[in-house]
N, C-alpha and C. Protein backbone atom coordinates (compact mmCIF):
# COMPACT_ATOMS: atom_id res chain seq x y z
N UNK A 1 -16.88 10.01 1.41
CA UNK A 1 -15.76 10.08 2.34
C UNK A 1 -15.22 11.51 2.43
N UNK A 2 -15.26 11.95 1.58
CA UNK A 2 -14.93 13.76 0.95
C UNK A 2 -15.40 13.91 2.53
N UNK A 3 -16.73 14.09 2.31
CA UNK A 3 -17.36 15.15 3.48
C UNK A 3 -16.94 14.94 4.64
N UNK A 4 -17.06 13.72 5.20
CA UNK A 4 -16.60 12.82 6.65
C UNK A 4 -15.49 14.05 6.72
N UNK A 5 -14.52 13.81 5.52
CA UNK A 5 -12.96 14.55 6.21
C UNK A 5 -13.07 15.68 6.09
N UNK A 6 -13.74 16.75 5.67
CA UNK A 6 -13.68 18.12 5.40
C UNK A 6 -14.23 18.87 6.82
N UNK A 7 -14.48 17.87 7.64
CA UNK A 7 -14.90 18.54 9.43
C UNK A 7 -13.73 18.26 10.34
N UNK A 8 -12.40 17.76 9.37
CA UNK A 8 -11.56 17.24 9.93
C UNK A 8 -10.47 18.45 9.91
N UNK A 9 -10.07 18.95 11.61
CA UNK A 9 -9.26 19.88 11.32
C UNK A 9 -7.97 19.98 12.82
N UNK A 10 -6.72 20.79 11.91
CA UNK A 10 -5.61 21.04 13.09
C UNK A 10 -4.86 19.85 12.88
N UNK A 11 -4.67 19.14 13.45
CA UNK A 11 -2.82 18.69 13.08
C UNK A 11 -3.88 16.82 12.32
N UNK A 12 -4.34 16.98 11.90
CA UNK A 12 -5.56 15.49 10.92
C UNK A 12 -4.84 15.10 9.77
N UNK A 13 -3.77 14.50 9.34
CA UNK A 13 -3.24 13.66 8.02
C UNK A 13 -3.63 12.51 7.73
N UNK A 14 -4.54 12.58 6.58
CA UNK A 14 -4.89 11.15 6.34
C UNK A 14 -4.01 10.37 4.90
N UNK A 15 -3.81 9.34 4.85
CA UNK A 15 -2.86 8.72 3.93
C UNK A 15 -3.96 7.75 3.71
N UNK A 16 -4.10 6.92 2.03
CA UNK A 16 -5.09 6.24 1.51
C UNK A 16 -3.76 5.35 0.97
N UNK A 17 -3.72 3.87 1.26
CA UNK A 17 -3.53 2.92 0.25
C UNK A 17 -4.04 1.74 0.58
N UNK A 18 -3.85 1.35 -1.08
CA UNK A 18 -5.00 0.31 -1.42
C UNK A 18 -3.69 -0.68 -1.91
N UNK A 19 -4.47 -1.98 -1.10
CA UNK A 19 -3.83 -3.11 -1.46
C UNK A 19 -4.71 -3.94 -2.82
N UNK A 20 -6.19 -3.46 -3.06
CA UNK A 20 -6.66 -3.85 -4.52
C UNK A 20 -5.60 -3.33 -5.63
N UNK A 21 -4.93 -2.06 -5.59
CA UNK A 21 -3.83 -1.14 -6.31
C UNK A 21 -2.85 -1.59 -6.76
N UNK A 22 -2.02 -2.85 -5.58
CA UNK A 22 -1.37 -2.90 -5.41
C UNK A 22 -1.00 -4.17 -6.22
N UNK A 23 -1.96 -5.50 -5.36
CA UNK A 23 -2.35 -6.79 -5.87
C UNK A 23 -2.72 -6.92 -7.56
N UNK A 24 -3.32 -6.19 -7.79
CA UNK A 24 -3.91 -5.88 -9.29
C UNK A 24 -2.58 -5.41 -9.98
N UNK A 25 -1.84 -4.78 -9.78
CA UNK A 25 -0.22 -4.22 -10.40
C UNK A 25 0.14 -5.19 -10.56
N UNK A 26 -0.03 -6.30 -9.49
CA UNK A 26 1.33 -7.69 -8.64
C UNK A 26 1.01 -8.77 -10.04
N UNK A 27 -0.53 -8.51 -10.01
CA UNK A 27 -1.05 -9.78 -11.02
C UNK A 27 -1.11 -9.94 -12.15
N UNK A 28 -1.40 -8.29 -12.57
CA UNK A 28 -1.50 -8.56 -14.49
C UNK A 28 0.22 -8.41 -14.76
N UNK A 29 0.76 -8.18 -13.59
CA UNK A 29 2.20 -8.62 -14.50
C UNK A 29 3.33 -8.43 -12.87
N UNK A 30 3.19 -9.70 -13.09
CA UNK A 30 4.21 -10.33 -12.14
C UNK A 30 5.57 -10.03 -12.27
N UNK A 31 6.43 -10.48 -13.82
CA UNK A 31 7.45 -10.11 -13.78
C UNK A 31 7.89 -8.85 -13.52
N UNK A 32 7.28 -7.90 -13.54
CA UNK A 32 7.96 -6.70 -12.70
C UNK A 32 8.26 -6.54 -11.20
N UNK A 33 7.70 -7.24 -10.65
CA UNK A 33 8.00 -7.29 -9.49
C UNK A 33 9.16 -8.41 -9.12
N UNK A 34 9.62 -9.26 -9.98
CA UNK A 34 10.49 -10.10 -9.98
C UNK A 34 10.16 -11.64 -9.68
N UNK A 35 8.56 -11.67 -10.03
CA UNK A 35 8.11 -12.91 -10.57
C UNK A 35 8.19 -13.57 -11.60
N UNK A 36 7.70 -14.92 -11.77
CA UNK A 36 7.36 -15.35 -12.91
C UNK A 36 6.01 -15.75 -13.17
N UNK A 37 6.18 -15.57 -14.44
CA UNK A 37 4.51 -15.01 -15.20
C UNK A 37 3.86 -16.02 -14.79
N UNK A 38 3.78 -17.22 -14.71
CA UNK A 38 2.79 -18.48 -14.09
C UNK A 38 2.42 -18.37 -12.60
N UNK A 39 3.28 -17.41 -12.36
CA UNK A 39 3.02 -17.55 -10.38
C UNK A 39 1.35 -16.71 -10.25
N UNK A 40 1.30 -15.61 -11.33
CA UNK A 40 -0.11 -15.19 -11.32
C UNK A 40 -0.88 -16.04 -11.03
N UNK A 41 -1.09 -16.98 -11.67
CA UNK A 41 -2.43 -17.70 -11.37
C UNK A 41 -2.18 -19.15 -10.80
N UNK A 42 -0.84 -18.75 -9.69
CA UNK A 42 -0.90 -20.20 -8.86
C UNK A 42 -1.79 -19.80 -7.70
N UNK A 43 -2.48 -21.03 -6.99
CA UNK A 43 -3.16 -21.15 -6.18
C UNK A 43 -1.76 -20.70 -4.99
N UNK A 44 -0.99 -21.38 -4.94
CA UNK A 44 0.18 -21.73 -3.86
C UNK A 44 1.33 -21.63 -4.94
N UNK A 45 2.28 -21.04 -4.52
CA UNK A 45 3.39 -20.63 -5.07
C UNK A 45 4.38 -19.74 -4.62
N UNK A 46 4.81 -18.87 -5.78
CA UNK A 46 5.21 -17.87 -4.63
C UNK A 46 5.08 -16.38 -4.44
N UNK A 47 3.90 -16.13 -4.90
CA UNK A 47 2.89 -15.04 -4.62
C UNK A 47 1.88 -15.47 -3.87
N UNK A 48 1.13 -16.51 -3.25
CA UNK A 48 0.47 -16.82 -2.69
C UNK A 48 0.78 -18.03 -1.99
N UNK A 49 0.45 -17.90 -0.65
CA UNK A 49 0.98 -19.61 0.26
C UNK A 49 -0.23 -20.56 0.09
N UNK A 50 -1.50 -20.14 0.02
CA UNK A 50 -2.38 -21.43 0.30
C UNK A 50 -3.47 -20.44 -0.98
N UNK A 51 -3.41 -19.65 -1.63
CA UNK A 51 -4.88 -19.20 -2.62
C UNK A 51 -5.15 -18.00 -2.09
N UNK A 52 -5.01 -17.84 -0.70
CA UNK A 52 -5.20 -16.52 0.03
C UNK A 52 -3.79 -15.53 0.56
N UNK A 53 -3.01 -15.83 1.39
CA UNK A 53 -2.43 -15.35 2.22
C UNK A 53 -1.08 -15.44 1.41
N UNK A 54 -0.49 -14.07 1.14
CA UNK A 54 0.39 -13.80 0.65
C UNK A 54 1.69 -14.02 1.15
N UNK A 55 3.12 -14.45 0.52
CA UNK A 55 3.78 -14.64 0.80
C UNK A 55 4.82 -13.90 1.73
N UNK A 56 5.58 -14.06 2.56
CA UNK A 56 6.50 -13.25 3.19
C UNK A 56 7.23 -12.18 1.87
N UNK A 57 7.49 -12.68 0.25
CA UNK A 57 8.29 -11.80 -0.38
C UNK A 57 7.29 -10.69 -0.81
N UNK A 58 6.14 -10.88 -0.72
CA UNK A 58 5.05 -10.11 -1.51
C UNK A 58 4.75 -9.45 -0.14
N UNK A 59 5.02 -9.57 1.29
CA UNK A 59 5.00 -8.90 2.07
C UNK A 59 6.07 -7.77 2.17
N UNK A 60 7.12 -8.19 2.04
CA UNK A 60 8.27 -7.02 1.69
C UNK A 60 7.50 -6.17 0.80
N UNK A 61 6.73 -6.79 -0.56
CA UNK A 61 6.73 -6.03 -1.62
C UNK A 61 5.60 -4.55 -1.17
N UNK A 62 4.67 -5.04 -0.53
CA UNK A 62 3.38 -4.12 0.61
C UNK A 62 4.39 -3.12 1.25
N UNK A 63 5.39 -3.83 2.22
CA UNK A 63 5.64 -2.60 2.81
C UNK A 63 6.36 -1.75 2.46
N UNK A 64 7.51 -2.14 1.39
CA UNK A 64 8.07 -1.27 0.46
C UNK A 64 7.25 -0.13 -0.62
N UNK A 65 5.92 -0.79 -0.79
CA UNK A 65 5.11 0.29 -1.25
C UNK A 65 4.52 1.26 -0.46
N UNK A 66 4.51 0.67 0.83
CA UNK A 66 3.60 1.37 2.21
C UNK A 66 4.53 2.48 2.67
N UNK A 67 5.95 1.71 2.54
CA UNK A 67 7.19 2.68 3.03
C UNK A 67 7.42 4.00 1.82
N UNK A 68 7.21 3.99 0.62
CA UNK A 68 7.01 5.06 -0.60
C UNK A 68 5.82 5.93 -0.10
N UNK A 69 5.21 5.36 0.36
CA UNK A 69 3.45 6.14 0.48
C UNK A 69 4.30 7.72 1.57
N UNK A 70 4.60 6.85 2.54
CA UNK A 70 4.61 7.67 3.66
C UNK A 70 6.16 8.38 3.62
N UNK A 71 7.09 8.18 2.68
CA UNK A 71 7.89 9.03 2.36
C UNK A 71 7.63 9.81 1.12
N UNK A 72 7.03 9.80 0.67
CA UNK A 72 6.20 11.26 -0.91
C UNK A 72 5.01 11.59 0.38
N UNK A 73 4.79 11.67 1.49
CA UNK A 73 3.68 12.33 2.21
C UNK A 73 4.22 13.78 2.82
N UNK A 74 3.54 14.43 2.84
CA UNK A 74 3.91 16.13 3.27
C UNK A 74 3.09 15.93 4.88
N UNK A 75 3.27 16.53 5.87
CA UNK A 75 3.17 16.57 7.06
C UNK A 75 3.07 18.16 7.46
N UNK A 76 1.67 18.33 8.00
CA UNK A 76 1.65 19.58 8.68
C UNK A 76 2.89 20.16 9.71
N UNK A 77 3.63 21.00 9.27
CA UNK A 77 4.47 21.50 10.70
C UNK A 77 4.04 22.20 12.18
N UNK A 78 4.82 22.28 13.32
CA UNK A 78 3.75 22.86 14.38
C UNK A 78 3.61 23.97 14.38
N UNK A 79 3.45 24.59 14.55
CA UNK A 79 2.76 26.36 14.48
C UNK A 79 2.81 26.68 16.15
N UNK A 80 3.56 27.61 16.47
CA UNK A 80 3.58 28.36 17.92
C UNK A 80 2.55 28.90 18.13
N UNK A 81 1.54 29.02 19.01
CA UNK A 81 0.26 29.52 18.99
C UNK A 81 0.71 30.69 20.49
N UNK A 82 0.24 32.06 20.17
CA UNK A 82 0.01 32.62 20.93
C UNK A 82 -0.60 32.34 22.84
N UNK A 83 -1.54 31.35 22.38
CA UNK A 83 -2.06 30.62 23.77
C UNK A 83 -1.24 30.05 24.84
């Protein structure tokens, strides 16, 4: 992926997050996020609605991490170009 982006140039910001990062934090320890420790490994509960699809609170919890990502992000400024 390195290379792909290193032909990448002029106003190009790329931001990486991972919801494996995230989920994996959520699971080996729930109570930090303001779970309880059994909800890890519920099928349906309230980290998970059906085994898959995460709950509306664990959706807050994504975008509150998504919303950190992109406020610690630095942003190229514009540059006046002679042209």
């Amino acid at each position: 992926m390195k290379r792909t982006l290193n032909g990448l140039t002029g106003w190009t910001t790329v931001l990486m997050w991972s919801s494996w990062k995230l989920f994996s934090q959520l699971l080996a320890d729930p109570v930090a996020f303001g779970f309880k420790e059994e909800e890890a490994t519920k099928a349906e509960g309230d980290i998970f609605l059906d085994g898959l699809h995460p709950t509306s609170r664990v959706h807050r919890i994504i975008a509150q991490d998504m919303l950190s990502l992109l406020e610690s992000a630095t942003f190229p400024t514009e540059e006046k170009s002679g042209a």
